[in-house]
C-alpha atoms as a PDB file:
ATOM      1  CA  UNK A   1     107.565 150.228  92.859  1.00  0.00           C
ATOM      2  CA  UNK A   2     104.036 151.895  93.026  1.00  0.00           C
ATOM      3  CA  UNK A   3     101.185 150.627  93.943  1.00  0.00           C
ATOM      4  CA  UNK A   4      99.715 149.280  90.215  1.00  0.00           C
ATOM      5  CA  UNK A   5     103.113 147.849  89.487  1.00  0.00           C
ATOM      6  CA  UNK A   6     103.042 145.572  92.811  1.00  0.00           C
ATOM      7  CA  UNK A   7      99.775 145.114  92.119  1.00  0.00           C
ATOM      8  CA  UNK A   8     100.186 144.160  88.106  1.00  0.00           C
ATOM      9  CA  UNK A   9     103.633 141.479  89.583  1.00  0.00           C
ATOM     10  CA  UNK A  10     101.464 140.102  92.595  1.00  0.00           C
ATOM     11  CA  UNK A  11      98.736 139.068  89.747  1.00  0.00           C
ATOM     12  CA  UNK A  12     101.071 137.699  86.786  1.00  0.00           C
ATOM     13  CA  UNK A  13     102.897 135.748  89.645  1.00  0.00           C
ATOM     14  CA  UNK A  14      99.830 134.221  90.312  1.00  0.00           C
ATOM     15  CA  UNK A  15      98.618 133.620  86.704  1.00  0.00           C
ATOM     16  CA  UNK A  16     102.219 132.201  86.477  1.00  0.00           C
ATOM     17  CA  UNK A  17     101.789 129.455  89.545  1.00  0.00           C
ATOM     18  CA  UNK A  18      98.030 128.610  88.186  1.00  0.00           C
ATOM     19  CA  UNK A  19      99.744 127.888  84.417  1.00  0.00           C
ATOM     20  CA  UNK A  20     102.667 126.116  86.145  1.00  0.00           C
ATOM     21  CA  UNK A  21     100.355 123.822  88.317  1.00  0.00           C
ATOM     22  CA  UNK A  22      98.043 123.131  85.163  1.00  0.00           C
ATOM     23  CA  UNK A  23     101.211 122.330  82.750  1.00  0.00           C
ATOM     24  CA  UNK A  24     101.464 119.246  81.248  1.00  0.00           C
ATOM     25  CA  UNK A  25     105.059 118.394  80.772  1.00  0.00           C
ATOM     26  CA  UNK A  26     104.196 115.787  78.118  1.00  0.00           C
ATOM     27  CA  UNK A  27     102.404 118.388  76.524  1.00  0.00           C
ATOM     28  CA  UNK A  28     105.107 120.629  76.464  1.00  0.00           C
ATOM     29  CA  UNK A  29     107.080 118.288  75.191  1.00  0.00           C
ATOM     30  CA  UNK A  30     105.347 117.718  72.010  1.00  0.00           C
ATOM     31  CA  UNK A  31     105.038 121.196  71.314  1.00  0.00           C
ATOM     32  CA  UNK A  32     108.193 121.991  71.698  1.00  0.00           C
ATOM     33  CA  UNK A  33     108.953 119.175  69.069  1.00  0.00           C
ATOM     34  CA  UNK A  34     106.850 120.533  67.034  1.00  0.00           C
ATOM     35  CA  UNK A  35     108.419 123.902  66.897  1.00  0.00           C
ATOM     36  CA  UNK A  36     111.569 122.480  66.044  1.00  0.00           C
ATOM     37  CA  UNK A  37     110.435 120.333  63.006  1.00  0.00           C
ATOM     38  CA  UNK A  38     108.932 123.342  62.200  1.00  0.00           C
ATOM     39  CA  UNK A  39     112.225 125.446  62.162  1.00  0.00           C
ATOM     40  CA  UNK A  40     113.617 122.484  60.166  1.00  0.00           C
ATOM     41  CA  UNK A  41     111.163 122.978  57.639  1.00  0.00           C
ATOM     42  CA  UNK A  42     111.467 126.585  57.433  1.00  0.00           C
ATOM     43  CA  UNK A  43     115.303 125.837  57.024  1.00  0.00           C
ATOM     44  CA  UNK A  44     114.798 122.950  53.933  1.00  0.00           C
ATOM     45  CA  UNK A  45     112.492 125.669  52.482  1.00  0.00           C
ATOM     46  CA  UNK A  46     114.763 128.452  52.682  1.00  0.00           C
ATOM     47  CA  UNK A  47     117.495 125.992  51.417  1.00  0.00           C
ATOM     48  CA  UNK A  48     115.250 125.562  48.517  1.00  0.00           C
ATOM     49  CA  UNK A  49     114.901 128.680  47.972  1.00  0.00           C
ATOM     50  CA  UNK A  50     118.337 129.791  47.760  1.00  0.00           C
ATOM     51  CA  UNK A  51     119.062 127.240  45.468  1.00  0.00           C
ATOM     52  CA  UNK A  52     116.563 128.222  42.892  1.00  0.00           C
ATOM     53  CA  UNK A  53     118.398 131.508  42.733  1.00  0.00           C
ATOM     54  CA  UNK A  54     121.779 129.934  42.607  1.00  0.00           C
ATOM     55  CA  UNK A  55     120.532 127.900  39.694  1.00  0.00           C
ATOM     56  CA  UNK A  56     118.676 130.850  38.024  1.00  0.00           C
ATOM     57  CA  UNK A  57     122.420 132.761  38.092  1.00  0.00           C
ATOM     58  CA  UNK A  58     123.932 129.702  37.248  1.00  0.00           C
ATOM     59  CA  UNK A  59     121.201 129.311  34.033  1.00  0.00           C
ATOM     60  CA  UNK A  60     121.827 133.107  33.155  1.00  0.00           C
ATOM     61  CA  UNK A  61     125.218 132.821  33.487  1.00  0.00           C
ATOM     62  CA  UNK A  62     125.081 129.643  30.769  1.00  0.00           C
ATOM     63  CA  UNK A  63     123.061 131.839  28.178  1.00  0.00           C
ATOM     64  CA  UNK A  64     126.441 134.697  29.001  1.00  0.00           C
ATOM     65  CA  UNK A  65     128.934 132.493  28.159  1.00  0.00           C
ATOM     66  CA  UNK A  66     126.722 131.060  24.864  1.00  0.00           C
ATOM     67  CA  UNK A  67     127.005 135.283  23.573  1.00  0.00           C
ATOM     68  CA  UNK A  68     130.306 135.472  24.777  1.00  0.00           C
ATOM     69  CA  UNK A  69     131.086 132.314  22.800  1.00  0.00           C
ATOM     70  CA  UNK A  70     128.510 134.268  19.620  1.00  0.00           C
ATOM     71  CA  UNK A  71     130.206 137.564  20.313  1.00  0.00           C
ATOM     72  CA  UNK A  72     134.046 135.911  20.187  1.00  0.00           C
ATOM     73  CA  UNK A  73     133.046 134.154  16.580  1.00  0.00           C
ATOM     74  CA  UNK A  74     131.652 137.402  14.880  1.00  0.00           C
ATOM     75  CA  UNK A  75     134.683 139.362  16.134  1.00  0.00           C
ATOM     76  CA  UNK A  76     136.756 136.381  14.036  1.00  0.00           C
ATOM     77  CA  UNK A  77     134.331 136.538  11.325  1.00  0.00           C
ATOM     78  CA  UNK A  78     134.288 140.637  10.917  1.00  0.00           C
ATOM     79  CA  UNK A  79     138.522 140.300  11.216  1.00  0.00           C
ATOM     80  CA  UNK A  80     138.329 138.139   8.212  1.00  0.00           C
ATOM     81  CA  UNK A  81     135.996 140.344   6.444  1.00  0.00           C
ATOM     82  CA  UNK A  82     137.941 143.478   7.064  1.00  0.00           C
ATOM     83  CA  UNK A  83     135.122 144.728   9.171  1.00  0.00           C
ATOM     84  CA  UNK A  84     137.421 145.875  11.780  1.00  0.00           C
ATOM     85  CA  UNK A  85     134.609 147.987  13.395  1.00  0.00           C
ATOM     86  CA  UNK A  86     132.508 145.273  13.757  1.00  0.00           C
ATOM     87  CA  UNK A  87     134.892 142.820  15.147  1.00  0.00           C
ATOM     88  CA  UNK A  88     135.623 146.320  17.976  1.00  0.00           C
ATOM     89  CA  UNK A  89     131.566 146.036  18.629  1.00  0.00           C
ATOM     90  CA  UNK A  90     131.498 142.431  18.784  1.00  0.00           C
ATOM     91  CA  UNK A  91     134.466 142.166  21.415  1.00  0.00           C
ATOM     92  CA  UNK A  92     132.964 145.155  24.007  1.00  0.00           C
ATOM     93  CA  UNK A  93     129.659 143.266  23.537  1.00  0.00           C
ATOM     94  CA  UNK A  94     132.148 140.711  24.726  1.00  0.00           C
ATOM     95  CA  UNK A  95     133.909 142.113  27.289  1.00  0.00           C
ATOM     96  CA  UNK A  96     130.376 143.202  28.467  1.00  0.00           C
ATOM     97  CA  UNK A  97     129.382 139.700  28.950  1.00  0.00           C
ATOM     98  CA  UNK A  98     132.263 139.012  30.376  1.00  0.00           C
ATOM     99  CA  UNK A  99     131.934 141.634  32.832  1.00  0.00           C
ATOM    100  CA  UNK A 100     128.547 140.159  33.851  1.00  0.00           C
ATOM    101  CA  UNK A 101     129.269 136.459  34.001  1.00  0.00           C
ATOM    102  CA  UNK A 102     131.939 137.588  36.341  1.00  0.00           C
ATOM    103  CA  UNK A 103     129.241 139.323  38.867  1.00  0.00           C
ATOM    104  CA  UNK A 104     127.055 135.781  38.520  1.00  0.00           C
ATOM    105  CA  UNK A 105     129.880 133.776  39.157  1.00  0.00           C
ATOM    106  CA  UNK A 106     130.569 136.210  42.424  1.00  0.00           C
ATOM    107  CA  UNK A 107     126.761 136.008  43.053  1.00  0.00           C
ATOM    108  CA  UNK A 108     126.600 132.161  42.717  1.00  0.00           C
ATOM    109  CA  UNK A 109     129.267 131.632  45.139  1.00  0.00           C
ATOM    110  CA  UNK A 110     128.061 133.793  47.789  1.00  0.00           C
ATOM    111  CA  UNK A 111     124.404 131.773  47.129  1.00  0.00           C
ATOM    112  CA  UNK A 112     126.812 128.692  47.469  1.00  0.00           C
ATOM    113  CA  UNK A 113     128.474 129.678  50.609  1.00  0.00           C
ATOM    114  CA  UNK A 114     124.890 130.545  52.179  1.00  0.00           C
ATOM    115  CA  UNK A 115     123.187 126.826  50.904  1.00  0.00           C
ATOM    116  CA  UNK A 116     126.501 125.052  52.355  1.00  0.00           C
ATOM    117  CA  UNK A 117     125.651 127.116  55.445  1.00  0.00           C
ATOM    118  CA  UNK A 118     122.548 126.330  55.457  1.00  0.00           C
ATOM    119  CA  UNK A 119     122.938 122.652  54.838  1.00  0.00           C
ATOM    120  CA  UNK A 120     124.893 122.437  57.796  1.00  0.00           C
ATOM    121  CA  UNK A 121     122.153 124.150  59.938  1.00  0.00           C
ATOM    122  CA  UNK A 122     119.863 122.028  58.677  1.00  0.00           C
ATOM    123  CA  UNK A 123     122.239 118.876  59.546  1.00  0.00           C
ATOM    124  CA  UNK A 124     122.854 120.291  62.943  1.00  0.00           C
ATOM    125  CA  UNK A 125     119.410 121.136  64.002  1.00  0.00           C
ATOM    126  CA  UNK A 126     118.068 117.839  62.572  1.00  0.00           C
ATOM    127  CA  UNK A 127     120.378 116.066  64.751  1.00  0.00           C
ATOM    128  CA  UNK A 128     119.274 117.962  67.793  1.00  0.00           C
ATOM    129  CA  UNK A 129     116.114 117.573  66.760  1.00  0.00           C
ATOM    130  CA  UNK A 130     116.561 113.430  67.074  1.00  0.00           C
ATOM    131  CA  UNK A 131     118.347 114.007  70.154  1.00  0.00           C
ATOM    132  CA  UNK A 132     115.859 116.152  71.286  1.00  0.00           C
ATOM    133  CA  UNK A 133     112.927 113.288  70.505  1.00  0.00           C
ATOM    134  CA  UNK A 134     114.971 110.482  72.109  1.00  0.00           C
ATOM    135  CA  UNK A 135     114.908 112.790  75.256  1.00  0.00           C
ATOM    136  CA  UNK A 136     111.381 114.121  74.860  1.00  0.00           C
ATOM    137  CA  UNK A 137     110.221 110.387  74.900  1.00  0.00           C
ATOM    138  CA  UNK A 138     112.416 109.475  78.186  1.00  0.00           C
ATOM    139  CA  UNK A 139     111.121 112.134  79.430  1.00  0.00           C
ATOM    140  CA  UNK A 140     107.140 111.580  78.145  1.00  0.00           C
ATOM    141  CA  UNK A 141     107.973 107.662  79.589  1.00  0.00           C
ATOM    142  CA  UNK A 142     109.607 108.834  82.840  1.00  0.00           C
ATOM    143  CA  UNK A 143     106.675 111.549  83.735  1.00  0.00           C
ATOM    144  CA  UNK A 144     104.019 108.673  83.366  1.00  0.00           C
ATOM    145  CA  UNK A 145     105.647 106.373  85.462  1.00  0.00           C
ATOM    146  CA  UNK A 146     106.029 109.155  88.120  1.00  0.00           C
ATOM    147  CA  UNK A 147     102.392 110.003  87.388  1.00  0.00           C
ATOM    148  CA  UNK A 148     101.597 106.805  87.564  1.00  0.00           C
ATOM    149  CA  UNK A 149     103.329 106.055  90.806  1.00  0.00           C
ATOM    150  CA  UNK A 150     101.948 109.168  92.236  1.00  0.00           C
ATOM    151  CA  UNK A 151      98.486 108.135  91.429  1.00  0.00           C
ATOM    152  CA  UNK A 152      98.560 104.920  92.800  1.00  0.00           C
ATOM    153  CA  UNK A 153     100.485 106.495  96.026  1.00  0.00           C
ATOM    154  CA  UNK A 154      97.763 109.027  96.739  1.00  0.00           C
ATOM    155  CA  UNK A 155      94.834 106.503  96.167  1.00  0.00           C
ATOM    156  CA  UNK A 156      96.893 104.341  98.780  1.00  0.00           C
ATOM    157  CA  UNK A 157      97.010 107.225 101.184  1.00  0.00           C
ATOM    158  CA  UNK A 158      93.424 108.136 100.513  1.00  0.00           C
ATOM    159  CA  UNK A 159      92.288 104.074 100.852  1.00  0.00           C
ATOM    160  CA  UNK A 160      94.882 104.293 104.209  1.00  0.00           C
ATOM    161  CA  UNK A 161      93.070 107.496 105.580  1.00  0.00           C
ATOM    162  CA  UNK A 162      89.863 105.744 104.838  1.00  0.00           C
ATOM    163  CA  UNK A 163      90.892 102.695 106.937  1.00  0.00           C
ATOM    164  CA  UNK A 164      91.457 104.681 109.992  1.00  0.00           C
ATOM    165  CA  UNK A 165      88.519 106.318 109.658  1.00  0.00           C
ATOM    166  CA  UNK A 166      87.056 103.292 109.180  1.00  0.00           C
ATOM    167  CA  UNK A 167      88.500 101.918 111.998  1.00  0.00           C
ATOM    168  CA  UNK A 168      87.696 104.669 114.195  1.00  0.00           C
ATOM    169  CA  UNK A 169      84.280 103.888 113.113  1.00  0.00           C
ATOM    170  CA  UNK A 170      84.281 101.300 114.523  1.00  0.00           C
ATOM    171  CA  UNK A 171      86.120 101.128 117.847  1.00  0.00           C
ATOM    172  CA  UNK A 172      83.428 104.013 118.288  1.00  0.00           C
ATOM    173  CA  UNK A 173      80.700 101.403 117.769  1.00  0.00           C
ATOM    174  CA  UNK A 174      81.844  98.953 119.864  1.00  0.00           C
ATOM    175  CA  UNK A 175      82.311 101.318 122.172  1.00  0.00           C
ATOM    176  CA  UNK A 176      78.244 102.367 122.191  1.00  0.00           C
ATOM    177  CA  UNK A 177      77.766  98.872 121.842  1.00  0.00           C
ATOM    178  CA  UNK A 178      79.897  97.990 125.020  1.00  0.00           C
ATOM    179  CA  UNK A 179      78.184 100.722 126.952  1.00  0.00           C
ATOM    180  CA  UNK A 180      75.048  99.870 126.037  1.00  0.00           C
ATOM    181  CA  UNK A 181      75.348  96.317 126.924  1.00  0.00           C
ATOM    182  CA  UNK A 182      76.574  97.475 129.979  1.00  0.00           C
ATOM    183  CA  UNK A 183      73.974  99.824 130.673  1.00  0.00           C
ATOM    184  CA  UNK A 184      70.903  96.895 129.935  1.00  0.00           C
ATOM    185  CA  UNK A 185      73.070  94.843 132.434  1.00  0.00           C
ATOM    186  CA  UNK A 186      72.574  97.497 135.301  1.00  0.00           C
ATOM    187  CA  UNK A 187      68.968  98.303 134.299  1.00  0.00           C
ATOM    188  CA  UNK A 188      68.306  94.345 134.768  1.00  0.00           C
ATOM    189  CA  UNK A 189      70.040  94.403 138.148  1.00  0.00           C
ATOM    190  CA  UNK A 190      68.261  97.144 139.262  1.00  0.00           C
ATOM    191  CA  UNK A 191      65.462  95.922 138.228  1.00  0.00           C
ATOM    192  CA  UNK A 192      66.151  92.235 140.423  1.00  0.00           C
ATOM    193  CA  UNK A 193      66.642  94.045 143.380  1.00  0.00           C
ATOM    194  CA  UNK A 194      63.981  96.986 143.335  1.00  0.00           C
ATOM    195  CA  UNK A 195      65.861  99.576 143.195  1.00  0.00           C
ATOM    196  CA  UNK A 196      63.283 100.980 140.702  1.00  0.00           C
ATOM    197  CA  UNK A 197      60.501 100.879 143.706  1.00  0.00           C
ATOM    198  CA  UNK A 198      63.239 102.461 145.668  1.00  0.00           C
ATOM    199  CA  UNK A 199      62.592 105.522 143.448  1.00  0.00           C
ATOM    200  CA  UNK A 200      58.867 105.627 143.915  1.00  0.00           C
ATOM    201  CA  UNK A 201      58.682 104.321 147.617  1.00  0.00           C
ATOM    202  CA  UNK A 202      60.148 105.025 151.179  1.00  0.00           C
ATOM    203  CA  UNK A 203      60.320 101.487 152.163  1.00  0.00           C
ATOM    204  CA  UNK A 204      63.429 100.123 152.971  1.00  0.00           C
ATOM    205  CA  UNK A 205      64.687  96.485 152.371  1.00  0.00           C
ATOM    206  CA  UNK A 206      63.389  95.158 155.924  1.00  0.00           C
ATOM    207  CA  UNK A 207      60.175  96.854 155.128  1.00  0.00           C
ATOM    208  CA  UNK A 208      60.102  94.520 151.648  1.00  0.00           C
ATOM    209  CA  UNK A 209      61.076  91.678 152.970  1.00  0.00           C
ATOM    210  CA  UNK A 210      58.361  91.326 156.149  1.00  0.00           C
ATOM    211  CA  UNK A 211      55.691  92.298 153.505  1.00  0.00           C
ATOM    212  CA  UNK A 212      56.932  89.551 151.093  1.00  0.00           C
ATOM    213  CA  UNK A 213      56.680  87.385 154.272  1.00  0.00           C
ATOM    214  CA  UNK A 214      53.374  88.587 155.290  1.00  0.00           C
ATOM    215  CA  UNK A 215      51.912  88.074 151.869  1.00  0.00           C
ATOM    216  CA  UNK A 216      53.393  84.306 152.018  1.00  0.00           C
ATOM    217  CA  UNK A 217      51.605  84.137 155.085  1.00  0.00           C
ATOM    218  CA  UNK A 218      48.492  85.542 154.294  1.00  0.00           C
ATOM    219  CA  UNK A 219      48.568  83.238 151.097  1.00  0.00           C
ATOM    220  CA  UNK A 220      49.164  79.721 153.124  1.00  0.00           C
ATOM    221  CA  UNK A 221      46.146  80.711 155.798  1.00  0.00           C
ATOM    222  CA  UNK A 222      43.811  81.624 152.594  1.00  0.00           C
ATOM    223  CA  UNK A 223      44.769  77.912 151.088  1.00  0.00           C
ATOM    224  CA  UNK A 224      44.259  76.524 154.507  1.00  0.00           C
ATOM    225  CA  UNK A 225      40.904  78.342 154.782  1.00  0.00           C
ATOM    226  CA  UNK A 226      40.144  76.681 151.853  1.00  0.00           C
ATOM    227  CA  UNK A 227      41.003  73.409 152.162  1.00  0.00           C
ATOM    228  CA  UNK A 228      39.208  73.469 155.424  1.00  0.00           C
ATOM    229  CA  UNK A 229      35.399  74.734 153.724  1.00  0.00           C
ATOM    230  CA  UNK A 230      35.852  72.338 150.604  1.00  0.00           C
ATOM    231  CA  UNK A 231      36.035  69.389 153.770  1.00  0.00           C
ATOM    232  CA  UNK A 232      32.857  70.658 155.605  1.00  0.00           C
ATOM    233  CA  UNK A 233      30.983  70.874 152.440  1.00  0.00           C
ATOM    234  CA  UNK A 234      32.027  67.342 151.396  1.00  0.00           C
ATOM    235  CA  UNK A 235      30.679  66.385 155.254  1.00  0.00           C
ATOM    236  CA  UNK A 236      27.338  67.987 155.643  1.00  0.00           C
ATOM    237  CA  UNK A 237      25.620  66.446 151.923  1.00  0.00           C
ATOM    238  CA  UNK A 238      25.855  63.248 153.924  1.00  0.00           C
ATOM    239  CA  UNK A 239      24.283  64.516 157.346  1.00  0.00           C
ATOM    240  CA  UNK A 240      21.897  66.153 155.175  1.00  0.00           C
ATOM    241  CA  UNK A 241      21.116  63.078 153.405  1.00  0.00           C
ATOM    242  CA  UNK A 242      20.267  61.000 156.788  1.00  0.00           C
ATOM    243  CA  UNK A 243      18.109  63.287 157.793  1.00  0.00           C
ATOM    244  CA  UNK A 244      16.163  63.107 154.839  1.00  0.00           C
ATOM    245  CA  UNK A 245      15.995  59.551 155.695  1.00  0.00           C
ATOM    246  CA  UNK A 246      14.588  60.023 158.867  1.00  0.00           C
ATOM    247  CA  UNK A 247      12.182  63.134 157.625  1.00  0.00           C
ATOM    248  CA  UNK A 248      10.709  60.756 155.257  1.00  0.00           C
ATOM    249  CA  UNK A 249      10.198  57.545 157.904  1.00  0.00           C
ATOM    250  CA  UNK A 250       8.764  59.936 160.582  1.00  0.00           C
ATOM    251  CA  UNK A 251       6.170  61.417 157.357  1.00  0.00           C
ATOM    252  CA  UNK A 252       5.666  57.970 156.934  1.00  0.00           C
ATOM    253  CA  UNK A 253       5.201  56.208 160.259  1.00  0.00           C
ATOM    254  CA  UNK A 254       2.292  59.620 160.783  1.00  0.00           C
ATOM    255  CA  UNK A 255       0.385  58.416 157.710  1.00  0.00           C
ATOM    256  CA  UNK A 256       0.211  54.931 158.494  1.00  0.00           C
ATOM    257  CA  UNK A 257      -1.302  56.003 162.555  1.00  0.00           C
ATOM    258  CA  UNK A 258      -3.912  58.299 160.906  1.00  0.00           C
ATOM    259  CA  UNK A 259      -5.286  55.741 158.282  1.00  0.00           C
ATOM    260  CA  UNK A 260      -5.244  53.254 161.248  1.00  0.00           C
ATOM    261  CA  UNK A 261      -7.041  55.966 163.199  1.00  0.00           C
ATOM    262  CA  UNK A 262      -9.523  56.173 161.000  1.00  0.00           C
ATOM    263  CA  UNK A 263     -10.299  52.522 160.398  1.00  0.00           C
ATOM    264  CA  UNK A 264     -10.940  52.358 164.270  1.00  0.00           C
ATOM    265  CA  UNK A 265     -13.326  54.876 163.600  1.00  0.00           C
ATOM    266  CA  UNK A 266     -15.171  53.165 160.985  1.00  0.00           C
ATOM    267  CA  UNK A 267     -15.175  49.776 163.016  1.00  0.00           C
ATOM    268  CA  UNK A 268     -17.265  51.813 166.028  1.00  0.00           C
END
């Protein structure tokens, strides 16, 4: 096999699987049905056929047998009249017609014998063709249901397939979701226990905790310091106020000696 004749199989092979795979058997089917109703036809019209010739013989041979019947009556007639030459013309036209209506009658039989055939190919392929439609409809009802079936079995397989994958989905979310719970759990106790200033600083935990205690510390002597200059300043307003007191009876008692002074003054 050369080269262009692999070639030329490998390609109507192909063409052959594409057709296969886009068949419809239903269609098929029909068609099929269709070609055999039209045999029938072509049958009933060729029995039709052949029996308009039969009865065109049969009419011909009809109008024979009327001239035979003519031809039989002037041979009498010319016998009677002495006309023995015309009774001789009348029988060979006769004999003539009797020669012919003999060929019809073979010719109408053989016609015969081809309609009876005929008829009985007609007969035979109509009852196939029934047979064949009782089938063709099993078979149009069976394919359905298969197709039917199949459908519903592949969109089950597809909606399966799209479960797991839905599924998957979502194991793979909680998943995230898990780990990044988990991960906003450590960040928070990292967070509690410094271990994010542990990053940025070389302190260690003793370090952290005297500081914590020396800011306490530092805190309580600030309150106490405090406490301590809001009681002084409550204290010295009244100190401050006696002395004002006295301040003002000492500026007093001074007046009164120097009026009296001068009084004494006057008086000498």
């Amino acid at each position: 096999m050369g080269i262009l004749s692999r070639t030329s199989y490998v390609i109507r092979s192909k063409i052959n699987s594409i057709l296969n795979r886009a068949e419809d058997p239903t269609e098929t089917l029909d068609y099929s049905y269709e070609q055999m109703r039209d045999q029938l036809q072509q049958v009933k019209r060729g029995i039709a056929d052949l029996t308009t010739q039969k009865k065109r013989l049969e009419m011909q041979k009809r109008r024979l047998e009327e001239n035979v019947d003519k031809h039989n009556e002037q041979a009498r007639t010319a016998v009677q009249q002495g006309r023995e030459d015309l009774a001789r013309r009348a029988l060979e036209k006769k004999k003539t017609k009797m020669n012919q209506i003999e060929d019809l009658e073979r010719q109408i039989g053989e016609l015969q014998s081809q309609q009876n055939r005929l008829i009985e190919q007609k007969d035979e392929l109509q009852t196939r063709i029934e047979e064949f439609r009782t089938k063709k409809e099993t078979m149009k009802a069976r394919y359905e249901a298969a197709e039917a079936s199949s459908t519903v079995s592949e969109a089950m397989t597809a909606t399966g397939e799209e479960f797991e994958d839905v599924g998957r989905a979502i194991e793979r979310a909680e998943e995230k979701t898990e780990d990044m719970e988990a991960r906003a759990a450590a960040l928070d106790e990292l967070h509690e226990s410094g271990a994010f200033e542990d990053v940025i600083s070389d302190k260690d935990s003793i370090d952290r905790e005297l500081e914590a205690m020396s800011a306490d510390s530092g805190v309580e002597a600030e309150l106490e310091t405090l406490k301590a200059e809001m009681g002084e300043e409550t204290e010295p307003e009244e100190g401050e106020a006696a002395d004002l007191e006295d301040l003002e009876s000492e500026v007093a008692d001074e007046d009164v000696d120097a009026e009296l002074a001068e009084l004494q003054e006057d008086e000498s």
